[in-house]
C-alpha atoms as a PDB file:
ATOM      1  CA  UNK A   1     -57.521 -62.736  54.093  1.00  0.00           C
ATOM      2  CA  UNK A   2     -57.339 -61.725  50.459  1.00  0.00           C
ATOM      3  CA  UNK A   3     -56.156 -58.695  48.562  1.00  0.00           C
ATOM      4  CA  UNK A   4     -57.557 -55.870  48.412  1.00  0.00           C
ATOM      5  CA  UNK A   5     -58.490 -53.944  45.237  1.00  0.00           C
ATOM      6  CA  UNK A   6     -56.230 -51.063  46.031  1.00  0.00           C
ATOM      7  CA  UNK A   7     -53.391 -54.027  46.488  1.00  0.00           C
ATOM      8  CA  UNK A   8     -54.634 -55.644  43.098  1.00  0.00           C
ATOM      9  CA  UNK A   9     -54.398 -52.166  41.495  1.00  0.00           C
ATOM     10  CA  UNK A  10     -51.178 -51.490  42.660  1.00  0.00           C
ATOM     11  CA  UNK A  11     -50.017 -54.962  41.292  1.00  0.00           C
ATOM     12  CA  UNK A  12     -51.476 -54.704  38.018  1.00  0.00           C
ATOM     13  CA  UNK A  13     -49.828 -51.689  37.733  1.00  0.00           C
ATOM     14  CA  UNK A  14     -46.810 -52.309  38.642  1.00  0.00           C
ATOM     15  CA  UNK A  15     -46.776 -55.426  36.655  1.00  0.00           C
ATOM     16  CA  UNK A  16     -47.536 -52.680  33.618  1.00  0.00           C
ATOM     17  CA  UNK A  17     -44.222 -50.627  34.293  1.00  0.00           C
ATOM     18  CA  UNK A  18     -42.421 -53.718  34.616  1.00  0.00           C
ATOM     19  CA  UNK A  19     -43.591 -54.484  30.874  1.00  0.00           C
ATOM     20  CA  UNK A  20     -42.961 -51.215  29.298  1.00  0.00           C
ATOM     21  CA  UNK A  21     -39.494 -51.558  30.117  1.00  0.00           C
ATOM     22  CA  UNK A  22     -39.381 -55.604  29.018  1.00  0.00           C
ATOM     23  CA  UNK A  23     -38.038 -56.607  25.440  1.00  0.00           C
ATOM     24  CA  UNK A  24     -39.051 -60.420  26.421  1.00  0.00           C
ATOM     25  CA  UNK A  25     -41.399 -62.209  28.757  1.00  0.00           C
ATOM     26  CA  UNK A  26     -40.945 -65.835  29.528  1.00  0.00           C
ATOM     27  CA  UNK A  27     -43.204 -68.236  30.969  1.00  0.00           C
ATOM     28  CA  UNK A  28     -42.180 -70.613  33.393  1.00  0.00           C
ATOM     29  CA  UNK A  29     -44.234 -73.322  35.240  1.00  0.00           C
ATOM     30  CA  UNK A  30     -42.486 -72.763  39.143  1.00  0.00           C
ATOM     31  CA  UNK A  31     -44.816 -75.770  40.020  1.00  0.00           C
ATOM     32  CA  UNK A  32     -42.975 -77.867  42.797  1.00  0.00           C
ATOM     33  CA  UNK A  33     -39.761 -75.075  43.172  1.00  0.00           C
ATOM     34  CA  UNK A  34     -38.811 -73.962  46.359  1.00  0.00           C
ATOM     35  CA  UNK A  35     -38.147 -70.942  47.850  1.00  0.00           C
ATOM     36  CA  UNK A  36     -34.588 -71.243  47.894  1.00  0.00           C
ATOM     37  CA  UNK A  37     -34.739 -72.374  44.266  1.00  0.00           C
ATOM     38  CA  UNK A  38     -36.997 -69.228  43.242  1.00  0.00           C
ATOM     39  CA  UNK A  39     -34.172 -67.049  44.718  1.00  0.00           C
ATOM     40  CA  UNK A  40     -31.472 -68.682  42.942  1.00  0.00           C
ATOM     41  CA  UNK A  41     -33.642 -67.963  39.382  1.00  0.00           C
ATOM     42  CA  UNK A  42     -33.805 -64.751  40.537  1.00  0.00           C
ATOM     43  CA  UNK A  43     -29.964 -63.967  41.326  1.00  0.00           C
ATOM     44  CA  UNK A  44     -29.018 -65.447  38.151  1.00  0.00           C
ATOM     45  CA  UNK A  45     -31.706 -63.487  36.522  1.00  0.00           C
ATOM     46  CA  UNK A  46     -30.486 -60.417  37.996  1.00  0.00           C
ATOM     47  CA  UNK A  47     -27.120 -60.776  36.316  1.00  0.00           C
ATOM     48  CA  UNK A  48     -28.768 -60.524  32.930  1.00  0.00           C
ATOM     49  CA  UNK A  49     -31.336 -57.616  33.583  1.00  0.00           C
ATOM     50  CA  UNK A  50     -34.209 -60.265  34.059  1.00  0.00           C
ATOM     51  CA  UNK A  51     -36.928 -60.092  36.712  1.00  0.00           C
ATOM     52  CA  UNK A  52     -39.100 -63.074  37.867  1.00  0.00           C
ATOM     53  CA  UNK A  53     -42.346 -62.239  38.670  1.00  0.00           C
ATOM     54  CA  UNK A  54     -44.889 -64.559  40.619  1.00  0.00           C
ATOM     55  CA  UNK A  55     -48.339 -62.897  40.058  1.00  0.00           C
ATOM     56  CA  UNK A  56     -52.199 -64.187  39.433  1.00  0.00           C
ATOM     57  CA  UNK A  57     -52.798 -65.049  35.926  1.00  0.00           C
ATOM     58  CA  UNK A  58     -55.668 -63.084  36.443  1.00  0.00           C
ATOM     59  CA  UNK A  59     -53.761 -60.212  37.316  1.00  0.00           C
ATOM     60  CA  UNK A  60     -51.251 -60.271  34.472  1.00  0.00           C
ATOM     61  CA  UNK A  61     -54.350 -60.531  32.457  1.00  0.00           C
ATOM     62  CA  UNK A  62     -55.539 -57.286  33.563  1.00  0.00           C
ATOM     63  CA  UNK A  63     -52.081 -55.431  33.296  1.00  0.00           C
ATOM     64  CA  UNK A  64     -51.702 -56.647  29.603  1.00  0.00           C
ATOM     65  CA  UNK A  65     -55.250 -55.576  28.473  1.00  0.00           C
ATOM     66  CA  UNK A  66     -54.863 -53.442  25.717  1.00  0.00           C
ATOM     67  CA  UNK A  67     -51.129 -53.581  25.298  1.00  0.00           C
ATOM     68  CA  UNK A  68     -50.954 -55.129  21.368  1.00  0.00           C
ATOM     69  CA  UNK A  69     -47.270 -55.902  22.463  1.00  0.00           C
ATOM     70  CA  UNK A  70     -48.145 -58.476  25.129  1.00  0.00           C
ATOM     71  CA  UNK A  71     -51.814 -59.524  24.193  1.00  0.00           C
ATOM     72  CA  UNK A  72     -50.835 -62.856  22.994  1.00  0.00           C
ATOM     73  CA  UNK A  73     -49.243 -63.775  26.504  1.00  0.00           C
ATOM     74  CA  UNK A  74     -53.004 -64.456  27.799  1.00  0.00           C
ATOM     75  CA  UNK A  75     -52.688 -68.266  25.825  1.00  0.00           C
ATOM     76  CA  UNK A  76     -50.051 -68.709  28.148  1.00  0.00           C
ATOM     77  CA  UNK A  77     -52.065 -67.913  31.418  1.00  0.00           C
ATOM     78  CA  UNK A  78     -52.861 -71.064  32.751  1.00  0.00           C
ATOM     79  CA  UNK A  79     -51.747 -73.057  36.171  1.00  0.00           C
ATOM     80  CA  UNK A  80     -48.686 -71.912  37.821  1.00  0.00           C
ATOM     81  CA  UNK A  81     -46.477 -69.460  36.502  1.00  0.00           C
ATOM     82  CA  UNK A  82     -43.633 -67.123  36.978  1.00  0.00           C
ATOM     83  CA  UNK A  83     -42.979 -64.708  34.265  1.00  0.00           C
ATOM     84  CA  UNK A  84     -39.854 -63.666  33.511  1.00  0.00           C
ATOM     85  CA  UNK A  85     -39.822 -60.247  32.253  1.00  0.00           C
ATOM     86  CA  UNK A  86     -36.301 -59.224  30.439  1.00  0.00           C
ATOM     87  CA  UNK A  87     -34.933 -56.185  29.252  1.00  0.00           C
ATOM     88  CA  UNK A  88     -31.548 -55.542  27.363  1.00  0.00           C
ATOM     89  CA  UNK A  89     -29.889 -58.822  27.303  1.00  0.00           C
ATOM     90  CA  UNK A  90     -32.369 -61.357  26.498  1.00  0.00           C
ATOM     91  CA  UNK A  91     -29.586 -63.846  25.098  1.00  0.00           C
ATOM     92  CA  UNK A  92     -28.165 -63.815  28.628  1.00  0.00           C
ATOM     93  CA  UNK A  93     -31.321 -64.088  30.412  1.00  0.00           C
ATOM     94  CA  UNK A  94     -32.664 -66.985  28.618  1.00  0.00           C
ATOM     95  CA  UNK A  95     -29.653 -68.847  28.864  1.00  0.00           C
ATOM     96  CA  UNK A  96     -29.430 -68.292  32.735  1.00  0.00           C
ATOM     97  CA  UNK A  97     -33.495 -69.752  32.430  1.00  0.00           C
ATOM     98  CA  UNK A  98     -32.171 -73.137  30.505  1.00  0.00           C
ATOM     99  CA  UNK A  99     -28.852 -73.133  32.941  1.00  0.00           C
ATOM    100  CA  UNK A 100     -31.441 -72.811  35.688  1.00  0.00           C
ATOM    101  CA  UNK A 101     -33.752 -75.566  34.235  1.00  0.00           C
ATOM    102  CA  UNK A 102     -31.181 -78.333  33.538  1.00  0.00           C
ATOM    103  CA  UNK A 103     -30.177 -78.072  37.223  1.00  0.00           C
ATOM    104  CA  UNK A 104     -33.327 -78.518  38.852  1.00  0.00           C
ATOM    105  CA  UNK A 105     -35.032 -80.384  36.316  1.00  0.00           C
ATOM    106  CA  UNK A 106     -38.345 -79.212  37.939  1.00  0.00           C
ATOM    107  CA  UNK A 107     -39.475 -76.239  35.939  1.00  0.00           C
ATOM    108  CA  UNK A 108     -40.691 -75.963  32.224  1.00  0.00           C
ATOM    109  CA  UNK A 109     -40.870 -72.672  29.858  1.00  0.00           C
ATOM    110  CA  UNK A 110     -44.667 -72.803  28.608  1.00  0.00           C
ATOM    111  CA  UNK A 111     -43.755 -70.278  26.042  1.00  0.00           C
ATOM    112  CA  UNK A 112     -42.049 -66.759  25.395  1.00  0.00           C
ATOM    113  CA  UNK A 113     -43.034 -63.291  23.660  1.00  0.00           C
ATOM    114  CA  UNK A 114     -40.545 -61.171  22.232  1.00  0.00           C
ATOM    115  CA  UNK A 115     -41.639 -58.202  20.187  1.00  0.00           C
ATOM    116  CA  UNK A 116     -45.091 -59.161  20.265  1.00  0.00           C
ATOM    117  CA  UNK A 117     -44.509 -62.550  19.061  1.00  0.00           C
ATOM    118  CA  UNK A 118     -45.187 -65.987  20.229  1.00  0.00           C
ATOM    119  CA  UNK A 119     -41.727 -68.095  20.300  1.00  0.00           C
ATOM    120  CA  UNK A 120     -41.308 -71.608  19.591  1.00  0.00           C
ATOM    121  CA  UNK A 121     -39.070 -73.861  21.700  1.00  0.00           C
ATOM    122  CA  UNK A 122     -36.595 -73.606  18.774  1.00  0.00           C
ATOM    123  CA  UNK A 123     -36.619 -69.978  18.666  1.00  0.00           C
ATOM    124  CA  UNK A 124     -36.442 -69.617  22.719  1.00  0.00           C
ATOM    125  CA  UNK A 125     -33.556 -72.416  21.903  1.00  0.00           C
ATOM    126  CA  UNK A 126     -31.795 -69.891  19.452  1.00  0.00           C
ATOM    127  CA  UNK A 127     -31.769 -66.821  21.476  1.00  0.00           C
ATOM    128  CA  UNK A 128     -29.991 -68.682  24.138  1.00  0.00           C
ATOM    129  CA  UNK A 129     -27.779 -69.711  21.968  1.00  0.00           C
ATOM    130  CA  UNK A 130     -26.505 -66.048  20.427  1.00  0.00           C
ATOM    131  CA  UNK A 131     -23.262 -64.761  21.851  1.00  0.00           C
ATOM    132  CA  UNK A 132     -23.936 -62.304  24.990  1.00  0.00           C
ATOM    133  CA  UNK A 133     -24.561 -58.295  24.443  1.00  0.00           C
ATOM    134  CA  UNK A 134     -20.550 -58.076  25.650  1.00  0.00           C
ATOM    135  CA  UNK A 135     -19.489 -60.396  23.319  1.00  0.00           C
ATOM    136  CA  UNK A 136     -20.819 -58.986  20.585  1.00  0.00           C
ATOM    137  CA  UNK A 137     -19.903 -55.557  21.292  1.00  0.00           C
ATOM    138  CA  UNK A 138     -16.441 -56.844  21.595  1.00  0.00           C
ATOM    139  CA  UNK A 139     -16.310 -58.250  17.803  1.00  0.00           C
ATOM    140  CA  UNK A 140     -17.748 -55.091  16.594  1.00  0.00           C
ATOM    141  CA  UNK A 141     -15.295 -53.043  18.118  1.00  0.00           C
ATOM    142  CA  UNK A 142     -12.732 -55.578  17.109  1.00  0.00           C
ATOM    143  CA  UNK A 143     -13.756 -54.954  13.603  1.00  0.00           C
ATOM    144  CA  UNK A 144     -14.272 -51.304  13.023  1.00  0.00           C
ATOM    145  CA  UNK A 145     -10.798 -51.184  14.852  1.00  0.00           C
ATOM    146  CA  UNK A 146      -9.146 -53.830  11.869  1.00  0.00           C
ATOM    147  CA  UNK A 147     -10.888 -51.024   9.649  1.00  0.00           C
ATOM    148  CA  UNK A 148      -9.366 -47.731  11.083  1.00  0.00           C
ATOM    149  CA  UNK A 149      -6.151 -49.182  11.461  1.00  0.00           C
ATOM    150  CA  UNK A 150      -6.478 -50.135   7.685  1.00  0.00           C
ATOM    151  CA  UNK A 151      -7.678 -46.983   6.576  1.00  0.00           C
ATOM    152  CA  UNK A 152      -4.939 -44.972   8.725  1.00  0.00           C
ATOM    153  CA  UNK A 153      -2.400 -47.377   6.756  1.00  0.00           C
ATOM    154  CA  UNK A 154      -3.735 -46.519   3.321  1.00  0.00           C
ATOM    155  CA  UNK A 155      -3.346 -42.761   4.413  1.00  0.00           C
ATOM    156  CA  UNK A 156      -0.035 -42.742   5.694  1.00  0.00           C
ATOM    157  CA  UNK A 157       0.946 -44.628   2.747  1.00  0.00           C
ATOM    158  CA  UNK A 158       0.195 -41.992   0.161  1.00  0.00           C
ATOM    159  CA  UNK A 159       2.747 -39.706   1.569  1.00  0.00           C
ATOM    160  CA  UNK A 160       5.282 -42.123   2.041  1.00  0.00           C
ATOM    161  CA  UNK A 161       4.600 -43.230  -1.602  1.00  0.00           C
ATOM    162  CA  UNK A 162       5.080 -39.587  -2.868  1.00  0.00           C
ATOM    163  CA  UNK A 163       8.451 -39.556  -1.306  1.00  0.00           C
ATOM    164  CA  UNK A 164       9.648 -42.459  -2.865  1.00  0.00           C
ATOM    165  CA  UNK A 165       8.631 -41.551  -6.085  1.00  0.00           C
ATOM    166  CA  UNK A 166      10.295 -37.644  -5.784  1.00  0.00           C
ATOM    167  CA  UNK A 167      13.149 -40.033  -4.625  1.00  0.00           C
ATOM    168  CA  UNK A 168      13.389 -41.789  -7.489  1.00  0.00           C
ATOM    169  CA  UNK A 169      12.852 -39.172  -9.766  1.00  0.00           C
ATOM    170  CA  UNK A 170      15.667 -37.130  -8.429  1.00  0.00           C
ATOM    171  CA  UNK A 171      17.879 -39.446  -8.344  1.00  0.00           C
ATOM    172  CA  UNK A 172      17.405 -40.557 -11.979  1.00  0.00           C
ATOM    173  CA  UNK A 173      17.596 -36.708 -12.981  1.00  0.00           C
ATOM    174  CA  UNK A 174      20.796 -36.605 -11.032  1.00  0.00           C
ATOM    175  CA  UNK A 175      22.771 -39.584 -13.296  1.00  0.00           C
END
């Protein structure tokens, strides 16, 4: 028995929410994975704010109709697929998709959209390769901590400064 429309519609709209809130979607050929392996992509996944979603192409066709951000998914929409849709950290994400890929050798990324883009293999390759959201939130604190501790150095120097030159000079008026 198939799906009803009121199922469909519920689908294609919750495949819609699911992409307002996505920075990235990634295409995967799940052709040949098994169950067991879906759920693994999807715990790793889950780490890194992903979601894999197994849907129709037909239906993810009708939940990116007349989004300009996704519209150039629909080349993608042939044969099998699984789309991962990721929000916040896509570094993360994509690198749990290659992690996920060189274990099972079974599935292939047919393509990726980020900002209403079509990505190259080199540029999915890049992304995974950037440091994770922590990481870099770690340097930057790192550095605009090296700054304020320079800055409150500078400060408490001028004072100290001032006192060694009163020093001086009342010492010299003194001989």
């Amino acid at each position: 028995m198939g799906r009803t429309l009121e199922n469909k519609q519920q689908i294609v709209s919750e495949i819609k929410s699911l992409l307002d809130d996505s920075e990235m979607a990634v295409v995967l050929d799940y052709k040949g994975l098994t169950i067991k392996e879906m759920s693994d992509l999807r715990s790793r996944l889950q780490t890194n704010n992903g979601i894999c979603k197994v849907t129709k192409n037909s239906l993810m066709l009708k939940a990116i109709e007349g989004n300009s951000n996704w519209n150039d998914l629909e080349s993608l929409l042939k044969g099998t697929n699984a789309f991962v849709l990721i929000k916040d950290d896509v570094g993360g994400a994509v690198k749990a998709i290659q992690s996920f890929q060189k274990e099972t050798k079974k599935s292939e990324t047919k393509g990726a959209l980020f900002e209403g883009r079509l990505l190259s293999d080199s540029e999915i390759k890049e992304i995974a390769s950037l440091p994770s959201k922590e990481v870099l939130m770690a340097k930057i604190a790192s550095a605009l901590n090296g700054v304020a501790t320079k800055i409150a150095i500078s400060i408490n120097e001028v004072p100290s400064g001032l006192a060694r030159s009163l020093k001086q000079h009342s010492e010299k008026s003194e001989s």
